[in-house]
N, C-alpha and C. Protein backbone atom coordinates (compact mmCIF):
# COMPACT_ATOMS: atom_id res chain seq x y z
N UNK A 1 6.94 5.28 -18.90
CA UNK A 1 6.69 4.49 -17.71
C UNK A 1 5.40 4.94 -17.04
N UNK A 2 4.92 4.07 -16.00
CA UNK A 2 3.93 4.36 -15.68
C UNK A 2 3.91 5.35 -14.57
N UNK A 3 4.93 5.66 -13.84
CA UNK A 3 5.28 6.72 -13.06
C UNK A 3 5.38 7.94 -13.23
N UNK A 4 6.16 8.07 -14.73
CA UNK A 4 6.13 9.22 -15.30
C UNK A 4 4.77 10.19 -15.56
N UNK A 5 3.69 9.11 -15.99
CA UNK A 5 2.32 9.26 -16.03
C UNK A 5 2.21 9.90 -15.30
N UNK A 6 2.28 9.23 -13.91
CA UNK A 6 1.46 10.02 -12.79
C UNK A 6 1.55 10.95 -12.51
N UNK A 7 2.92 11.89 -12.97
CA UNK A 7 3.29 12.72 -12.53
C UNK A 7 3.26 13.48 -13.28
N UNK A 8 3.07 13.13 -14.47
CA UNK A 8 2.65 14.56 -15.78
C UNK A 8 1.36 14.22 -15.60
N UNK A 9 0.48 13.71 -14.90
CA UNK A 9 -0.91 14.24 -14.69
C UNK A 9 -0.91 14.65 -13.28
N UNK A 10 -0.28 14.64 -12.46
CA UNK A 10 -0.01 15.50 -11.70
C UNK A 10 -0.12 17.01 -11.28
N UNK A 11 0.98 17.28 -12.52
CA UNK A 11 1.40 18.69 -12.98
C UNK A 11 0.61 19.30 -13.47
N UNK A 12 -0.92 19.03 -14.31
CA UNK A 12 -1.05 19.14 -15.15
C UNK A 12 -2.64 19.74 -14.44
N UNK A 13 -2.63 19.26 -13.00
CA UNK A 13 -4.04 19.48 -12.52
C UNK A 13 -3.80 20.75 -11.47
N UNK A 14 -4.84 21.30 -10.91
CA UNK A 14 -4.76 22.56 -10.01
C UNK A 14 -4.49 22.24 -9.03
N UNK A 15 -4.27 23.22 -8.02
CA UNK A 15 -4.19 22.95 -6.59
C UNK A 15 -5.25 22.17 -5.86
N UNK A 16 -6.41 22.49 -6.10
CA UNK A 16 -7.87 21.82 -5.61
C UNK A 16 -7.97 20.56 -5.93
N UNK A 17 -7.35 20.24 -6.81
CA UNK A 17 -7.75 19.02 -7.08
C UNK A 17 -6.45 17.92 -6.98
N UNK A 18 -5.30 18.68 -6.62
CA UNK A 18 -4.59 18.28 -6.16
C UNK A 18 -4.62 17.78 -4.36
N UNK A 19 -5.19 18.51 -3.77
CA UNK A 19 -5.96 18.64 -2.17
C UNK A 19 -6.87 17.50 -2.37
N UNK A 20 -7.44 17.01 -3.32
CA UNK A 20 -8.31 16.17 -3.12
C UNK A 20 -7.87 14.88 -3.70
N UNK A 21 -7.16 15.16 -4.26
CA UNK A 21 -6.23 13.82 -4.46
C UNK A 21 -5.25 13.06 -3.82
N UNK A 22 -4.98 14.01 -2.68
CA UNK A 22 -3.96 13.68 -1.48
C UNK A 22 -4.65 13.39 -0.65
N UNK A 23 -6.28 13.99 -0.67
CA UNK A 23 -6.60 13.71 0.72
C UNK A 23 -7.61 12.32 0.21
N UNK A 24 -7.73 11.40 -1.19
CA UNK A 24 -8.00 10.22 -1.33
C UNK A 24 -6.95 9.57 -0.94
N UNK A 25 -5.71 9.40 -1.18
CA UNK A 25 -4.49 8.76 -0.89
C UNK A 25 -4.64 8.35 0.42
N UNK A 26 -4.26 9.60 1.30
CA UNK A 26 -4.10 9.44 2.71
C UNK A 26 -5.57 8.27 3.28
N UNK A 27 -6.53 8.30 2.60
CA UNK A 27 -7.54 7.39 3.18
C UNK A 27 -7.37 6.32 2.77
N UNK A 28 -7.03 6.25 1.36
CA UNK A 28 -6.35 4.69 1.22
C UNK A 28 -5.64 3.94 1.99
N UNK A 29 -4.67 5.02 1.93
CA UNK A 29 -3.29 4.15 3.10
C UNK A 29 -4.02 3.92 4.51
N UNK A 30 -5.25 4.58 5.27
CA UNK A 30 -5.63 4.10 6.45
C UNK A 30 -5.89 2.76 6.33
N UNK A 31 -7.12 2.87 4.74
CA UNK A 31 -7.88 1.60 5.17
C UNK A 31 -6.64 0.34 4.69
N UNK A 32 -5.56 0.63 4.18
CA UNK A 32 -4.86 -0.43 3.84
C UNK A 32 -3.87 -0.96 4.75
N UNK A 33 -3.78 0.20 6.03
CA UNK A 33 -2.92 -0.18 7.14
C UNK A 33 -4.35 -0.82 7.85
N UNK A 34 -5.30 -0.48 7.73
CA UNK A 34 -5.97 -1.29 8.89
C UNK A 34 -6.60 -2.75 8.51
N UNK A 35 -6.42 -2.83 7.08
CA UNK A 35 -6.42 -4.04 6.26
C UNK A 35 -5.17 -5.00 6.93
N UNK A 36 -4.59 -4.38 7.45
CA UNK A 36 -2.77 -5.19 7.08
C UNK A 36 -2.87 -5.35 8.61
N UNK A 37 -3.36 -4.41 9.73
CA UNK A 37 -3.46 -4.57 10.92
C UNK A 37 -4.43 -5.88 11.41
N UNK A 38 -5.15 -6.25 10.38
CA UNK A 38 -6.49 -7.55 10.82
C UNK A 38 -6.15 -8.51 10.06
N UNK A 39 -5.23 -8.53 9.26
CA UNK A 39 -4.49 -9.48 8.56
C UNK A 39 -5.25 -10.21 7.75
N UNK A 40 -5.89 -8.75 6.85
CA UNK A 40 -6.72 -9.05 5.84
C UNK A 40 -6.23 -8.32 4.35
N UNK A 41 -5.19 -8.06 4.59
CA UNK A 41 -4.68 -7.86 3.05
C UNK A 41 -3.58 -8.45 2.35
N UNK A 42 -3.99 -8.88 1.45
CA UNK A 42 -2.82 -9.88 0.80
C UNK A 42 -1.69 -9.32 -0.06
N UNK A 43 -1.61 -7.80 -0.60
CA UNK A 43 -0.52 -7.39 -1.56
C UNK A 43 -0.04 -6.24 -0.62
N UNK A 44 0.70 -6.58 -0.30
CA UNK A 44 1.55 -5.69 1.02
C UNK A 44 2.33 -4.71 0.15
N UNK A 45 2.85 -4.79 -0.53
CA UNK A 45 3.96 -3.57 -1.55
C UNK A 45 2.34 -2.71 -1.65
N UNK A 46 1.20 -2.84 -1.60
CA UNK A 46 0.41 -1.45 -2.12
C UNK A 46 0.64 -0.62 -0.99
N UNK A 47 1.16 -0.68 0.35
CA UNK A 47 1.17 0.49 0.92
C UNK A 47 2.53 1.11 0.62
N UNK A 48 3.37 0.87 0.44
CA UNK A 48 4.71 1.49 0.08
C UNK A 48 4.70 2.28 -1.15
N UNK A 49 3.54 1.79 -2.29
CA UNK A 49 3.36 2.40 -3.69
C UNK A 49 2.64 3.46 -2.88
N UNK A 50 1.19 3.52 -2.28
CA UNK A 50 0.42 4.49 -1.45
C UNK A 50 1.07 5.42 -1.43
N UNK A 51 2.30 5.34 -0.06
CA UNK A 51 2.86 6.03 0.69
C UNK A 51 3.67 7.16 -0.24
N UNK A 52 4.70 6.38 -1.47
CA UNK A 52 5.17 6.97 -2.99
C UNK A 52 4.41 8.45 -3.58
N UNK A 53 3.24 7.62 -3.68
CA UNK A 53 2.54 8.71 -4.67
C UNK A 53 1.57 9.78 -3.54
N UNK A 54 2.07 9.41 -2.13
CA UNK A 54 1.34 10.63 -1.66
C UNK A 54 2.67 11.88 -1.43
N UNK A 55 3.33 11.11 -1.17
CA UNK A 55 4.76 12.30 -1.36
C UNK A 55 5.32 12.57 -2.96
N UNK A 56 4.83 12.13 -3.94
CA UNK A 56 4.56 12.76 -5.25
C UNK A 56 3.77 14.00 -5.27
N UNK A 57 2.52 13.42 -4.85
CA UNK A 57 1.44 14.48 -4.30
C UNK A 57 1.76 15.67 -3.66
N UNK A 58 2.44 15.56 -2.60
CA UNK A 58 2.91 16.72 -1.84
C UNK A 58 3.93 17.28 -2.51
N UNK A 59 4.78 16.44 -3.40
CA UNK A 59 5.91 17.30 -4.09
C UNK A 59 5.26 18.51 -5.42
N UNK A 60 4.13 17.58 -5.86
CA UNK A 60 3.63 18.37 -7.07
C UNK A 60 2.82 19.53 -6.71
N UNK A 61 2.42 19.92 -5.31
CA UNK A 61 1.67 21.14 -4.31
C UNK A 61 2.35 21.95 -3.98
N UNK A 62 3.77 21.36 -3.92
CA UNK A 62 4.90 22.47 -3.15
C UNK A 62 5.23 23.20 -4.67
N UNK A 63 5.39 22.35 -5.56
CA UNK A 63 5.76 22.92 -6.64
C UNK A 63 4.90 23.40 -7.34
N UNK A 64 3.71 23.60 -7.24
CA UNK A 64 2.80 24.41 -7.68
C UNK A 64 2.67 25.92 -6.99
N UNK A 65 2.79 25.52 -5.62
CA UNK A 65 2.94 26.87 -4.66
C UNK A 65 4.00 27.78 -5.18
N UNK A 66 5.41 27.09 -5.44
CA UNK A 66 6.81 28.20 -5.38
C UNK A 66 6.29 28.69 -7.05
N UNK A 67 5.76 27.64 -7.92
CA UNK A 67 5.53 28.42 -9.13
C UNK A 67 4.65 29.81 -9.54
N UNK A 68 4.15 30.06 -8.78
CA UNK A 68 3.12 31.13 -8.47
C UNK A 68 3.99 32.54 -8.06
C-alpha cells in the first residue's frame, strides 16, 4: 500500500531529516487551510491526509528518540 511506503521511508531516514520533513508538512497544511479559508481549494480530504502523515511524522521521531 501506499501508506505502508510512507512509513518504511520514514523509518528509514534520520532525525534531521525527519525535522525537516515535518516542518514541510506543517507548511502545507497552513497554506491548505488558508486555501480552504478563501475558498480556493477544491480537494478538501488533502488536509485530513496532511494532518495523517504529520502525526506519522511525529510518531516516526518519537520512535527514533526511545530507539536510541
Amino acid at each position: 500500500m501506499k501508506i505502508n511506503k510512507f512509513v518504511e521511508d520514514l523509518r528509514s531516514k534520520s532525525a534531521t531529516e525527519l525535522n525537516q520533513e515535518l516542518v514541510a508538512a506543517k507548511k502545507e497544511l497552513f497554506n491548505l487551510r488558508f486555501q480552504n479559508a478563501t475558498n480556493q481549494l477544491d480537494n478538501t480530504s488533502r488536509i485530513k491526509e496532511v494532518r495523517r502523515n504529520i502525526a506519522r511524522i511525529q510518531t516516526a521521531i518519537t520512535e527514533a528518540s526511545k530507539a536510541e
